[in-house]
Protein backbone atom coordinates (compact mmCIF):
# COMPACT_ATOMS: atom_id res chain seq x y z
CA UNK A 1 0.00 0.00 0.00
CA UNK A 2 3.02 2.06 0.78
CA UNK A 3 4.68 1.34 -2.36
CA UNK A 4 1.79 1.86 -4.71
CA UNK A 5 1.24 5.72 -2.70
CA UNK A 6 4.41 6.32 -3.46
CA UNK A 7 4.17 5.46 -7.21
CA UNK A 8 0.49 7.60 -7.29
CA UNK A 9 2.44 10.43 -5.98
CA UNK A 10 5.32 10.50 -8.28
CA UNK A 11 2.65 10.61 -10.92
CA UNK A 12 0.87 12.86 -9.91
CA UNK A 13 3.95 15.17 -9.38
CA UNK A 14 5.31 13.96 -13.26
CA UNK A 15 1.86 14.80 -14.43
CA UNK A 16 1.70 18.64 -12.84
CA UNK A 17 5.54 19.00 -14.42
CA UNK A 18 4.14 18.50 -17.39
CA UNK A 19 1.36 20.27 -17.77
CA UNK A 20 4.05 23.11 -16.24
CA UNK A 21 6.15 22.33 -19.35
CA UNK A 22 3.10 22.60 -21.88
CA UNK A 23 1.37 25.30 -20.28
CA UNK A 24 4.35 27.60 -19.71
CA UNK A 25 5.70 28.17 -23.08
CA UNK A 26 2.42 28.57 -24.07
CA UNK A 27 1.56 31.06 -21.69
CA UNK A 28 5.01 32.97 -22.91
CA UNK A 29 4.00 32.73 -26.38
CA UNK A 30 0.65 34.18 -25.79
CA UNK A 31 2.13 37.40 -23.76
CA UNK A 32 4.79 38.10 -26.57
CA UNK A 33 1.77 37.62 -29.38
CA UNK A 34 0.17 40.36 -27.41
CA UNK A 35 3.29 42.38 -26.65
CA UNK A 36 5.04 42.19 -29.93
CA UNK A 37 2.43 44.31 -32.26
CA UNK A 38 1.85 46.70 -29.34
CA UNK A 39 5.97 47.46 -28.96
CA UNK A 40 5.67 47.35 -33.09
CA UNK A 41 3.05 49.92 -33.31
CA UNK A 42 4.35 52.31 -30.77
CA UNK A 43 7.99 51.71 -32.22
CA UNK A 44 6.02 52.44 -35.57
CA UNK A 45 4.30 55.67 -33.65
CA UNK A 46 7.34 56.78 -32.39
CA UNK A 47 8.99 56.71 -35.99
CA UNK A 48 6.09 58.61 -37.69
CA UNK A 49 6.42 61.62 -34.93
CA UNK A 50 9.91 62.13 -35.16
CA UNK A 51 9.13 62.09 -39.28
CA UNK A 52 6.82 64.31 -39.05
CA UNK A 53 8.34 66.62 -36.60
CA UNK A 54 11.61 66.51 -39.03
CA UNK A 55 9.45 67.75 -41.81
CA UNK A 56 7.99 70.43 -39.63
CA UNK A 57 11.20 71.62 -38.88
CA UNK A 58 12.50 71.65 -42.86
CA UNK A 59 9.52 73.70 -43.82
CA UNK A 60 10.09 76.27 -41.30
């Protein structure tokens, strides 16, 4: 009875690491899908004010 605890627990434990080792990357992948085109755009934003502030600047 001991013994087959034992073995029980050590799946159970395997099983939660896994699901860890799925879940996690998956998790990261699904911040950086939703940080990536937010940093893009304001990168992007960013560009298109300094452009248009250096063409402000030419005309005047």
């Amino acid at each position: 009875m001991e013994f087959e605890n034992k073995i029980k627990h050590l799946i159970r434990i395997s099983a939660i690491m896994l699901t860890l080792v799925l879940i996690v990357p998956v998790i990261i992948g699904l911040i950086f899908s939703l940080i990536m085109p937010m940093a893009i755009l304001s990168v992007a934003l960013v560009a298109l004010v300094i452009i248009i502030a250096e063409r402000k600047r030419r005309k005047l």
